[in-house]
PDB file of N, CA and C in Angstrom:
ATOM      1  N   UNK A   1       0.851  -1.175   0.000  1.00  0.00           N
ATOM      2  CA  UNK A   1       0.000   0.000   0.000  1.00  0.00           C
ATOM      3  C   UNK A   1       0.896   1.238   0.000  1.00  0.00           C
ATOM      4  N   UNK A   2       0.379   1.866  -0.867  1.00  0.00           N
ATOM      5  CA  UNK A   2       1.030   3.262  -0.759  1.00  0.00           C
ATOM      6  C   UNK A   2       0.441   4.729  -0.168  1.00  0.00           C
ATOM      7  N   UNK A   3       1.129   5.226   0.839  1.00  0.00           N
ATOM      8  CA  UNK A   3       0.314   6.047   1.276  1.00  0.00           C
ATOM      9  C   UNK A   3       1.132   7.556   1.200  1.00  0.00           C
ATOM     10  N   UNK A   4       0.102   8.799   0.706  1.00  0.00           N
ATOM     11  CA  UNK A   4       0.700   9.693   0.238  1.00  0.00           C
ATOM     12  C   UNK A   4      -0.461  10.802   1.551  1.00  0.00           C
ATOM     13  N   UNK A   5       0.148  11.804   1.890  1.00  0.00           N
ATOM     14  CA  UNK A   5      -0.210  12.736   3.269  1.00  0.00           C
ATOM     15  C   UNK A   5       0.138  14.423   2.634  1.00  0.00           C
ATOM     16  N   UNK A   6      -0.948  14.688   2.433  1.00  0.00           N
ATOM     17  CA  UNK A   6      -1.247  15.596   1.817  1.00  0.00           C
ATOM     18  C   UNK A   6      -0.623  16.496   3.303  1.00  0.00           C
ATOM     19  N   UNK A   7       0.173  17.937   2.666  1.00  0.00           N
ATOM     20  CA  UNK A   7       0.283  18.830   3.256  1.00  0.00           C
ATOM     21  C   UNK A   7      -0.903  19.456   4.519  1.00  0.00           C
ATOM     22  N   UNK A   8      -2.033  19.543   4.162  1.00  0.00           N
ATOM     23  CA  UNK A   8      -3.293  20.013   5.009  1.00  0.00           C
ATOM     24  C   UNK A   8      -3.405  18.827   5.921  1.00  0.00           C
ATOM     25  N   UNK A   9      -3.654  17.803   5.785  1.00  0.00           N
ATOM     26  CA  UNK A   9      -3.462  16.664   7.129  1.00  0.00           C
ATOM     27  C   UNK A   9      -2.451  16.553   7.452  1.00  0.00           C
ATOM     28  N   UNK A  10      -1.380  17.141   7.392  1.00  0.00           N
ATOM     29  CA  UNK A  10       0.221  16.699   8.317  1.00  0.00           C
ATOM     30  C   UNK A  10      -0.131  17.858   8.889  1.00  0.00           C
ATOM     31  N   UNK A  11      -0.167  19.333   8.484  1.00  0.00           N
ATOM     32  CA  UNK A  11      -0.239  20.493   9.612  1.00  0.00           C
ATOM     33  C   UNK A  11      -1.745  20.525  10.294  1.00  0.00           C
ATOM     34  N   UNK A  12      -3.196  19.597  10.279  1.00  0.00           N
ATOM     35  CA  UNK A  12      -3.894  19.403  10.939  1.00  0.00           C
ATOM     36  C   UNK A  12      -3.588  18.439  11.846  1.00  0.00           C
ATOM     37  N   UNK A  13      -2.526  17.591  11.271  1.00  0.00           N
ATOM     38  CA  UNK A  13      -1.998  16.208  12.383  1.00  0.00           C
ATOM     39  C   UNK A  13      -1.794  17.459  13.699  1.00  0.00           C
ATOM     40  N   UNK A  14      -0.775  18.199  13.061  1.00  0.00           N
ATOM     41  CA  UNK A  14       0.144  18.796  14.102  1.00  0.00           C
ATOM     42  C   UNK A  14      -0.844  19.458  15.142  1.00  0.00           C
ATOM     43  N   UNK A  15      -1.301  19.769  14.614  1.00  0.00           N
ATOM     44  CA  UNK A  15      -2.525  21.085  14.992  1.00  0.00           C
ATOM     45  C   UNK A  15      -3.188  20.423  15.997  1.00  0.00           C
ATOM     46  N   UNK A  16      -3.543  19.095  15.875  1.00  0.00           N
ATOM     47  CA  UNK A  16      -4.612  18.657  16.550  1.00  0.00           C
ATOM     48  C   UNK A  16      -3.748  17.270  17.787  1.00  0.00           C
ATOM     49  N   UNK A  17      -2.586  17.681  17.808  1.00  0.00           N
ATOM     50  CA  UNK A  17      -1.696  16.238  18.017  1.00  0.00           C
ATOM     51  C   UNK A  17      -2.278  15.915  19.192  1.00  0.00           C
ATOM     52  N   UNK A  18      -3.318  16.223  19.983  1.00  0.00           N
ATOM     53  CA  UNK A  18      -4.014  15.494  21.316  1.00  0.00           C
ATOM     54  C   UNK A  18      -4.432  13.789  20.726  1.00  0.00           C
ATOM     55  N   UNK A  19      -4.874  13.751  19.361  1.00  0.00           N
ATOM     56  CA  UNK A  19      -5.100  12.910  19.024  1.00  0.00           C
ATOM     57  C   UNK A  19      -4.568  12.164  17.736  1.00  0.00           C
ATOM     58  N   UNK A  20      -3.382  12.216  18.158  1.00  0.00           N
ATOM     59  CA  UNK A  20      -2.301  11.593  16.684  1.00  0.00           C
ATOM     60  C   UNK A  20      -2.476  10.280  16.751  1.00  0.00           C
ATOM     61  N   UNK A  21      -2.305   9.572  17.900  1.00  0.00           N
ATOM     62  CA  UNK A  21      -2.705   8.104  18.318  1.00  0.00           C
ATOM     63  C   UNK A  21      -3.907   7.676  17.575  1.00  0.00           C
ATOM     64  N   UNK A  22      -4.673   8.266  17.990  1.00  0.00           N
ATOM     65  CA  UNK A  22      -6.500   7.886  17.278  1.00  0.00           C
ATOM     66  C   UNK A  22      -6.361   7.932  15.906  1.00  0.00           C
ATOM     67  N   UNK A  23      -5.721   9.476  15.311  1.00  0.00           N
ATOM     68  CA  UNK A  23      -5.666   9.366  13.864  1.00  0.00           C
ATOM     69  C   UNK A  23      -4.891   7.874  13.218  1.00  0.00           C
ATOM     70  N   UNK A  24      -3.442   7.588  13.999  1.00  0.00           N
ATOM     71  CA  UNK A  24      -2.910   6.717  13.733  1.00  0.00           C
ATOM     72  C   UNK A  24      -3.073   5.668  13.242  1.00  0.00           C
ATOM     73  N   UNK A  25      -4.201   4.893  14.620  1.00  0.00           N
ATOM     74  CA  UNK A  25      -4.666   3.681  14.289  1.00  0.00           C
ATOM     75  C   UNK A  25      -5.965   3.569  13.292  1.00  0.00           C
ATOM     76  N   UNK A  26      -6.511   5.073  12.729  1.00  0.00           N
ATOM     77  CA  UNK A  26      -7.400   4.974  11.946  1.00  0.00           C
ATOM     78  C   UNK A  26      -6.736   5.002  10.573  1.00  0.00           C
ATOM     79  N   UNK A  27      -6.107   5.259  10.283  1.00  0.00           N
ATOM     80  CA  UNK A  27      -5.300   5.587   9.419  1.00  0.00           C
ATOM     81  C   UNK A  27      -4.680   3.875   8.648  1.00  0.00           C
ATOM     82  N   UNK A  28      -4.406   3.187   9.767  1.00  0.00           N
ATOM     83  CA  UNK A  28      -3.961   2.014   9.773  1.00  0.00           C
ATOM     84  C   UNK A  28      -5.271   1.029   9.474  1.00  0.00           C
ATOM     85  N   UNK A  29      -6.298   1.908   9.956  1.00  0.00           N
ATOM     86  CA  UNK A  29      -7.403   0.531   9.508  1.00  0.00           C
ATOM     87  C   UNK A  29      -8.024   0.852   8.247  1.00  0.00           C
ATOM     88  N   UNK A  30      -7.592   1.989   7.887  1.00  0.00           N
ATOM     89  CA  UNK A  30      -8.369   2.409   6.222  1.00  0.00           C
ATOM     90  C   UNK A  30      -7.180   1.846   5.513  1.00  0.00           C
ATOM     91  N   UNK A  31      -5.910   1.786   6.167  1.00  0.00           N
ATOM     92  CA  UNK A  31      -4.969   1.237   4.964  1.00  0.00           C
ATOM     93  C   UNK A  31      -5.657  -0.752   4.743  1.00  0.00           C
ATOM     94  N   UNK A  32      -5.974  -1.048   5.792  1.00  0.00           N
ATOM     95  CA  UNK A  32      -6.675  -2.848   5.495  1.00  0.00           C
ATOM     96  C   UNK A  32      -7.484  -2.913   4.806  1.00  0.00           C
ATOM     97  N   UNK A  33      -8.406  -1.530   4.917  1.00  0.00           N
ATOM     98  CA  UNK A  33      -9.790  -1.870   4.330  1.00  0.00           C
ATOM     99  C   UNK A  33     -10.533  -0.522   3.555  1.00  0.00           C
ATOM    100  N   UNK A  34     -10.246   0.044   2.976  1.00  0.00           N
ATOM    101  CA  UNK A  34      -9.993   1.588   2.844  1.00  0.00           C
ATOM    102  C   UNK A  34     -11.813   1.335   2.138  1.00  0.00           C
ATOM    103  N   UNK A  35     -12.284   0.621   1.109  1.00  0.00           N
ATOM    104  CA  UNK A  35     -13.521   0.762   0.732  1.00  0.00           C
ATOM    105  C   UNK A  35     -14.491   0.554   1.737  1.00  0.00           C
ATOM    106  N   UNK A  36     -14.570  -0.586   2.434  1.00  0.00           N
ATOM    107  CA  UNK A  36     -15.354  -0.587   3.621  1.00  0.00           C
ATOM    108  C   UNK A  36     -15.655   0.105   4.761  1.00  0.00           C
ATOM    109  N   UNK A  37     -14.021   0.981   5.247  1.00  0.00           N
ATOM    110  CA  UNK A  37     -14.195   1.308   6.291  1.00  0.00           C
ATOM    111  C   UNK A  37     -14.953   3.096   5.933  1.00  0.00           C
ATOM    112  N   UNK A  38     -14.126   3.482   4.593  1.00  0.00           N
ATOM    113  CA  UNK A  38     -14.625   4.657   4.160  1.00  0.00           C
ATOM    114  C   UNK A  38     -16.294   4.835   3.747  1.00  0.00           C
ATOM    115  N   UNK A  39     -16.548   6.104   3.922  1.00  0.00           N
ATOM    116  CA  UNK A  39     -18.323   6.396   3.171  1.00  0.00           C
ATOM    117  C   UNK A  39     -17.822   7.100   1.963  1.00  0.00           C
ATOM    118  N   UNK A  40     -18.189   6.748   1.313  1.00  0.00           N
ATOM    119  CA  UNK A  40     -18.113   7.412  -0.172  1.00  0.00           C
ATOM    120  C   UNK A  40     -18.698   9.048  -0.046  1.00  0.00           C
ATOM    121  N   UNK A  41     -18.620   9.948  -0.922  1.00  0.00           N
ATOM    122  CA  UNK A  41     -18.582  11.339  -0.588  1.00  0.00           C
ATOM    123  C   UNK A  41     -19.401  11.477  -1.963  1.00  0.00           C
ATOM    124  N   UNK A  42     -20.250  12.559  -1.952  1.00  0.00           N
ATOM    125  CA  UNK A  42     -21.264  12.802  -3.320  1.00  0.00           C
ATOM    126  C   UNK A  42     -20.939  14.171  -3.640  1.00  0.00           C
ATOM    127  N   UNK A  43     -21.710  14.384  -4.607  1.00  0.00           N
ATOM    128  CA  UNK A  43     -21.789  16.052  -5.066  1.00  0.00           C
ATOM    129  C   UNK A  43     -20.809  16.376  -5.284  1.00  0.00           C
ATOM    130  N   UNK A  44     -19.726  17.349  -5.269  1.00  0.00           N
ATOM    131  CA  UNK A  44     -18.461  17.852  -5.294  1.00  0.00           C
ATOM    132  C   UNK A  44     -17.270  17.351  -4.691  1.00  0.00           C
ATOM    133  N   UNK A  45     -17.933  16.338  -4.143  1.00  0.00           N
ATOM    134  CA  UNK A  45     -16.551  15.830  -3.107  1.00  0.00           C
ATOM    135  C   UNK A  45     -16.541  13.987  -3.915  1.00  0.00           C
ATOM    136  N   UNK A  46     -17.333  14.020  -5.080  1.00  0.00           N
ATOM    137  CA  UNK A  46     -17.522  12.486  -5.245  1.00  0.00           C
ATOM    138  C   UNK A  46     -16.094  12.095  -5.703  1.00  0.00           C
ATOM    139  N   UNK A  47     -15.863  10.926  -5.159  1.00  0.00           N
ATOM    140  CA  UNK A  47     -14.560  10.323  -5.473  1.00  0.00           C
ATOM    141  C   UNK A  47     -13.271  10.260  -4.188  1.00  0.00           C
ATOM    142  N   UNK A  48     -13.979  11.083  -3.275  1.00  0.00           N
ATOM    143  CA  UNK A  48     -13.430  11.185  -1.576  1.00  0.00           C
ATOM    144  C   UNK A  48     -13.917  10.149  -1.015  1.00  0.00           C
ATOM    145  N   UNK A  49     -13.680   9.653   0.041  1.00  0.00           N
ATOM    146  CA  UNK A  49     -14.246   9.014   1.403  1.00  0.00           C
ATOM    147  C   UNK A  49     -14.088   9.624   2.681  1.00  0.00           C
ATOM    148  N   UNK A  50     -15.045   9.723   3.387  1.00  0.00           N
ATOM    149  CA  UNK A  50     -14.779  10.129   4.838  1.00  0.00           C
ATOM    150  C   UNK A  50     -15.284   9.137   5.925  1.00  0.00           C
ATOM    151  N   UNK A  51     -13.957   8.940   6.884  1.00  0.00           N
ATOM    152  CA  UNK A  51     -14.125   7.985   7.961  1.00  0.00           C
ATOM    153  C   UNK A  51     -13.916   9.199   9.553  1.00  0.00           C
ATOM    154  N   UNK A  52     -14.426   8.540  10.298  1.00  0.00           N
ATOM    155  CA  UNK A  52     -14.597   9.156  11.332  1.00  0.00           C
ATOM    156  C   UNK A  52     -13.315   8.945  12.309  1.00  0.00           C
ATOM    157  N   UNK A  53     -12.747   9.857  13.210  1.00  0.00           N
ATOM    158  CA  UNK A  53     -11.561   9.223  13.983  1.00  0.00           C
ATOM    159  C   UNK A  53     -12.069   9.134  15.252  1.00  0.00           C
ATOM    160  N   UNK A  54     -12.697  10.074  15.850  1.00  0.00           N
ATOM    161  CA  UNK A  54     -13.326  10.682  16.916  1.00  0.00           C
ATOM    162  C   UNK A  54     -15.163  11.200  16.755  1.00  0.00           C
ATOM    163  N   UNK A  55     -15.941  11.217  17.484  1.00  0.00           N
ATOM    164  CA  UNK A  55     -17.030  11.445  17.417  1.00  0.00           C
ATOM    165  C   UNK A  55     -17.550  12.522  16.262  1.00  0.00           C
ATOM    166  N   UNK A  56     -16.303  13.280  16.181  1.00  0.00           N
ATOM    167  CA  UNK A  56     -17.193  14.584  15.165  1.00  0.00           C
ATOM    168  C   UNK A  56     -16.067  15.151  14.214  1.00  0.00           C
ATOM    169  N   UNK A  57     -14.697  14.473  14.432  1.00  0.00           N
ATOM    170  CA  UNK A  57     -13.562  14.457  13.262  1.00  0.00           C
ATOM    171  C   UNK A  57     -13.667  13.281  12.766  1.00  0.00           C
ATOM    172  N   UNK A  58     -12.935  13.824  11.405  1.00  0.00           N
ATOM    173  CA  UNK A  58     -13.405  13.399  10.405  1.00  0.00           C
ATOM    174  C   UNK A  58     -11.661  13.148   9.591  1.00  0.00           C
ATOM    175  N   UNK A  59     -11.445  12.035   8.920  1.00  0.00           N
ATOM    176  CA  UNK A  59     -10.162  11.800   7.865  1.00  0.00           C
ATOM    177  C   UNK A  59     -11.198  12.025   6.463  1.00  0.00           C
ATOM    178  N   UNK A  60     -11.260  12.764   5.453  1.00  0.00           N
ATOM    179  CA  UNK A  60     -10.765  12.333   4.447  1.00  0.00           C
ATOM    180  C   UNK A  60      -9.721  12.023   3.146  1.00  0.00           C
ATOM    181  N   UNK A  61     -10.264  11.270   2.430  1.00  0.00           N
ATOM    182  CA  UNK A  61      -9.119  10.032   1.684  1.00  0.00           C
ATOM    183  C   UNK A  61      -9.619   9.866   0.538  1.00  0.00           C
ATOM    184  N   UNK A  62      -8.709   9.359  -0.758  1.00  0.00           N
ATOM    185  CA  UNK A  62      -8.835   9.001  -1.919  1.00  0.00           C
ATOM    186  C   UNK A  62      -8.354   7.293  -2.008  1.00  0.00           C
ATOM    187  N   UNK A  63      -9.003   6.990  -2.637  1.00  0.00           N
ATOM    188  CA  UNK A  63      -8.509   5.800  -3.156  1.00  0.00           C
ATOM    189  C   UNK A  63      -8.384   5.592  -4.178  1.00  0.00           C
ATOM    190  N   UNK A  64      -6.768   5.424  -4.766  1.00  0.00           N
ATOM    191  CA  UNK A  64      -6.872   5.589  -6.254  1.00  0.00           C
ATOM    192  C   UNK A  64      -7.286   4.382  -7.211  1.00  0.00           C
ATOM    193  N   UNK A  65      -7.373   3.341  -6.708  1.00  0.00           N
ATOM    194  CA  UNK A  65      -8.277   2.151  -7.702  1.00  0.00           C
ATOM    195  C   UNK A  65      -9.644   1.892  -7.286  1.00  0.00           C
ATOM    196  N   UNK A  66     -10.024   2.265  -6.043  1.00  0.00           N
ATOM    197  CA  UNK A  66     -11.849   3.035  -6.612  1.00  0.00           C
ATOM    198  C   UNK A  66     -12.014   4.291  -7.295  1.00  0.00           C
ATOM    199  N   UNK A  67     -11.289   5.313  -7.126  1.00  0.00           N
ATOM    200  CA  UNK A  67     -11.244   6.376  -7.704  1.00  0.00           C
ATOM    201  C   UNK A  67     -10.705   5.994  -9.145  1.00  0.00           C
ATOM    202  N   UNK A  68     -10.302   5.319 -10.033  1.00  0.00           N
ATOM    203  CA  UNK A  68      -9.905   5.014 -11.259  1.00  0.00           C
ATOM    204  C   UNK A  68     -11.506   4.227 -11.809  1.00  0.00           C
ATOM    205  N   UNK A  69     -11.977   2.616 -10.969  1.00  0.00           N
ATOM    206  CA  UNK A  69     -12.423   2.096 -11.470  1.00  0.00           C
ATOM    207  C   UNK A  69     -14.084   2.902 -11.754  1.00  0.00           C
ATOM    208  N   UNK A  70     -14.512   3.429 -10.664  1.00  0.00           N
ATOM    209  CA  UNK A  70     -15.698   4.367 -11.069  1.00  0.00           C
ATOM    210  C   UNK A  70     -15.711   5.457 -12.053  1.00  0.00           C
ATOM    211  N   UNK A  71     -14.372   5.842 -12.534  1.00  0.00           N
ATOM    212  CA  UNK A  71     -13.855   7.175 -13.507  1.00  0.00           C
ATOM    213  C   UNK A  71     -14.242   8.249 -12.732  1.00  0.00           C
ATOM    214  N   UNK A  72     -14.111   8.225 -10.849  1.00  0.00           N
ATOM    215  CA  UNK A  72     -13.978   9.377 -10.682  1.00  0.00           C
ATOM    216  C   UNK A  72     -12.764  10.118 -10.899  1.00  0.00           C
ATOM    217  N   UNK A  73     -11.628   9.984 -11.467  1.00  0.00           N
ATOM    218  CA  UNK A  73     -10.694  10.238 -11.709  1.00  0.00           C
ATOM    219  C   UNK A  73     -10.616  11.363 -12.879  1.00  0.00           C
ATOM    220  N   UNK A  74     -11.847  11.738 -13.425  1.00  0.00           N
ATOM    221  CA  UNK A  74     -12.115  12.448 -14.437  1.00  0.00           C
ATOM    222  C   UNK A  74     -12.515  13.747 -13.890  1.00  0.00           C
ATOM    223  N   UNK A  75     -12.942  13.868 -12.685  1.00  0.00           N
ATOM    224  CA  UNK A  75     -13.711  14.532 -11.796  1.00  0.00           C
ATOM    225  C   UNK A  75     -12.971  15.274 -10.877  1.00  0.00           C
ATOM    226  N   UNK A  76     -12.173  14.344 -10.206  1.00  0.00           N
ATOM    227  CA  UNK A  76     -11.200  14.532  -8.946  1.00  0.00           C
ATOM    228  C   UNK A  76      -9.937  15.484  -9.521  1.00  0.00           C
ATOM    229  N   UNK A  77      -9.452  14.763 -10.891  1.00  0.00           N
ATOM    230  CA  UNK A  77      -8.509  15.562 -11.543  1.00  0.00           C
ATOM    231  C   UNK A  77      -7.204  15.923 -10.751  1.00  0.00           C
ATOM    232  N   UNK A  78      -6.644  14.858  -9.960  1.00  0.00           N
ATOM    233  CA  UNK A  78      -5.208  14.673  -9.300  1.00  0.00           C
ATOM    234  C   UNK A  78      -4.304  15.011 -10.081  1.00  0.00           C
ATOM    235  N   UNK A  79      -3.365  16.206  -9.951  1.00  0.00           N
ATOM    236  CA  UNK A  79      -2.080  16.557 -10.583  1.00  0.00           C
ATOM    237  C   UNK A  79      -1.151  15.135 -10.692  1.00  0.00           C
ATOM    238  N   UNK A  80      -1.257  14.081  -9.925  1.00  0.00           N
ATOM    239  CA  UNK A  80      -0.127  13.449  -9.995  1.00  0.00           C
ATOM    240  C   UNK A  80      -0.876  12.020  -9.721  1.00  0.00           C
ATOM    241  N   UNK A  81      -1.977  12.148 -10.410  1.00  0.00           N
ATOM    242  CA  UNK A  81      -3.078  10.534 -10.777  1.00  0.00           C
ATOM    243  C   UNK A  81      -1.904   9.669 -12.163  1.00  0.00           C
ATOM    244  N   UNK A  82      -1.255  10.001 -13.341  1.00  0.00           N
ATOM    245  CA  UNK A  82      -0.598   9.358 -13.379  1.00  0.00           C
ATOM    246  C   UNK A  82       0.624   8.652 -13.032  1.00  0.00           C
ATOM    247  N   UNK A  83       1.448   9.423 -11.643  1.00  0.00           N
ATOM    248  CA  UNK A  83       2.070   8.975 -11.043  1.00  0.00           C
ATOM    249  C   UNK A  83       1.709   8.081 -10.183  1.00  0.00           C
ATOM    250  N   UNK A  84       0.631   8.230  -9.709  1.00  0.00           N
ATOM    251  CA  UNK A  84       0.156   6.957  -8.377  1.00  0.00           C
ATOM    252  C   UNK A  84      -0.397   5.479  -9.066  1.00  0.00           C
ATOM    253  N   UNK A  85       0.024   4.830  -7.714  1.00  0.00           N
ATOM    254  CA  UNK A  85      -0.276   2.997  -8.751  1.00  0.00           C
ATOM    255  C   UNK A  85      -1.475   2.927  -7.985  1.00  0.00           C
ATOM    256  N   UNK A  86      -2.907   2.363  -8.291  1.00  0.00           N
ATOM    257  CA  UNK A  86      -3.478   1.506  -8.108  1.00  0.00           C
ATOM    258  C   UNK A  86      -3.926   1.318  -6.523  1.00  0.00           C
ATOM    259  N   UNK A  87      -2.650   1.176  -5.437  1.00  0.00           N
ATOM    260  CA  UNK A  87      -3.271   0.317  -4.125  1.00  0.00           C
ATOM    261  C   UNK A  87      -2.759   1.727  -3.371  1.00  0.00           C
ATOM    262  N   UNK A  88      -2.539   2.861  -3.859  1.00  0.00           N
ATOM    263  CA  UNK A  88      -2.135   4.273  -3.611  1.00  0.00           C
ATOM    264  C   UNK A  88      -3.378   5.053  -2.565  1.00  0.00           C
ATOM    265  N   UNK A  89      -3.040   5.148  -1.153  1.00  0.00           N
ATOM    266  CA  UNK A  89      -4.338   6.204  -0.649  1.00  0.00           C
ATOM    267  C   UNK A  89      -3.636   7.409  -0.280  1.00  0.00           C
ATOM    268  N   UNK A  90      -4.651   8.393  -0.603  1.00  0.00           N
ATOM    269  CA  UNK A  90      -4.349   9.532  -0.284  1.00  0.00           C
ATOM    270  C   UNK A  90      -5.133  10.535   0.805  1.00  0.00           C
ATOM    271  N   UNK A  91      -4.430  10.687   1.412  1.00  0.00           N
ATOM    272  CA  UNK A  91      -5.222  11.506   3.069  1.00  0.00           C
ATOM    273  C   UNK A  91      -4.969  12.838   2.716  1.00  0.00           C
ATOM    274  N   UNK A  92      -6.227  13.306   2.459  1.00  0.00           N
ATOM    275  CA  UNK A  92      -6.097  14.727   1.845  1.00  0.00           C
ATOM    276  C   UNK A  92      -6.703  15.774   3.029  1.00  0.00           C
ATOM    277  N   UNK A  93      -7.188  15.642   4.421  1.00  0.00           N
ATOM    278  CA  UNK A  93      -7.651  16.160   4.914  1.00  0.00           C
ATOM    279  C   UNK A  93      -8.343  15.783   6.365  1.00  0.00           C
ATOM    280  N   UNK A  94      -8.036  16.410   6.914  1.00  0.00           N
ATOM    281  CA  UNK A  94      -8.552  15.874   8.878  1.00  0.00           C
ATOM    282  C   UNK A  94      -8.811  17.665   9.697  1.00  0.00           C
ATOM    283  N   UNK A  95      -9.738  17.117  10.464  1.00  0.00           N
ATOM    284  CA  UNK A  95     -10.690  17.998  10.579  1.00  0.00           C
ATOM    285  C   UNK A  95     -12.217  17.762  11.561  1.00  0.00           C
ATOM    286  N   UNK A  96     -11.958  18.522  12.545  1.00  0.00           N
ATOM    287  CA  UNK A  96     -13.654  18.584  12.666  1.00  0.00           C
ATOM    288  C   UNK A  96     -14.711  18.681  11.716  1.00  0.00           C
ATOM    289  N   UNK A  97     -15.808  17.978  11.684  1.00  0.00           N
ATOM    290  CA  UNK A  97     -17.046  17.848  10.923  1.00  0.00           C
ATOM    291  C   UNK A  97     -16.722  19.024   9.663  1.00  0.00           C
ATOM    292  N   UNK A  98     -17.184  20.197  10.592  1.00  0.00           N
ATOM    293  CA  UNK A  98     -17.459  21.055   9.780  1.00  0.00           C
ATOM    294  C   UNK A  98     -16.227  22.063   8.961  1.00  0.00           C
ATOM    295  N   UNK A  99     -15.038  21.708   8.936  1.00  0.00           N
ATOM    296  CA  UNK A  99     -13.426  22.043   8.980  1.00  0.00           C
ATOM    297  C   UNK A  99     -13.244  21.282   7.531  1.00  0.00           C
ATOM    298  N   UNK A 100     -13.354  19.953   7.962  1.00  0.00           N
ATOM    299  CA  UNK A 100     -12.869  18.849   7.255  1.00  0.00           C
ATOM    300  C   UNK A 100     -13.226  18.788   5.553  1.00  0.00           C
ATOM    301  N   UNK A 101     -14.443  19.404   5.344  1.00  0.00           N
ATOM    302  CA  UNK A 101     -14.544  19.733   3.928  1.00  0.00           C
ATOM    303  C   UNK A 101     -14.170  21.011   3.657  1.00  0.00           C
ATOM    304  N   UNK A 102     -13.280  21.110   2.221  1.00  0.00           N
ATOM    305  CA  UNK A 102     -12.960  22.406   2.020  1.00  0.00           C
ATOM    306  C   UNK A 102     -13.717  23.287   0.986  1.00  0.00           C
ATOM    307  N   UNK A 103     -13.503  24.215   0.232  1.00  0.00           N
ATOM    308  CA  UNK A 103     -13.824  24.739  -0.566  1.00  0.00           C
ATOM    309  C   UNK A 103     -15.354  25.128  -1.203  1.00  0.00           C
TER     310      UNK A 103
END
């Protein structure tokens, strides 16, 4: 598995480091199971997943061979989707509920 940590979740890691542990082991269980454990994301965010770490934070993540096989990849439009292989996740964001989505 390849895992790539987007700038905005390493300085929210930091930000929030009361709970680096929690992120940790969540982090570790989306790498086993990243479709299951994730909810798929709609509307503008389709092609994300968001898993919960804590009651009201929130990880989200890409997965680049669900994100390929649905062609959200057309959508998502990753600068560096032909660099990533296949079993590639990407943690693009951590955050309280309402934090955690951007734009």
């Amino acid at each position: 598995m390849n895992l790539v940590f987007s700038d905005d979740f390493v300085a929210s890691l930091k930000k929030h480091s009361a709970i680096k542990e929690a992120v940790r082991k969540k982090v570790n269980m989306i790498c086993e199971s990243p479709v299951t454990l994730g909810e798929p994301l709609k509307g503008n965010f389709r092609g994300f997943y968001s898993c919960p770490v804590k009651r009201n934070f929130l990880i989200i993540f890409l997965y680049c061979a669900t994100c390929r096989k649905k062609g959200d990849d057309a959508i998502v439009l990753c600068a560096d989707c032909p660099d990533c292989l296949d079993d590639t996740i990407k943690f693009i964001a951590l955050g309280p509920h309402d934090k955690a989505y951007w734009g």
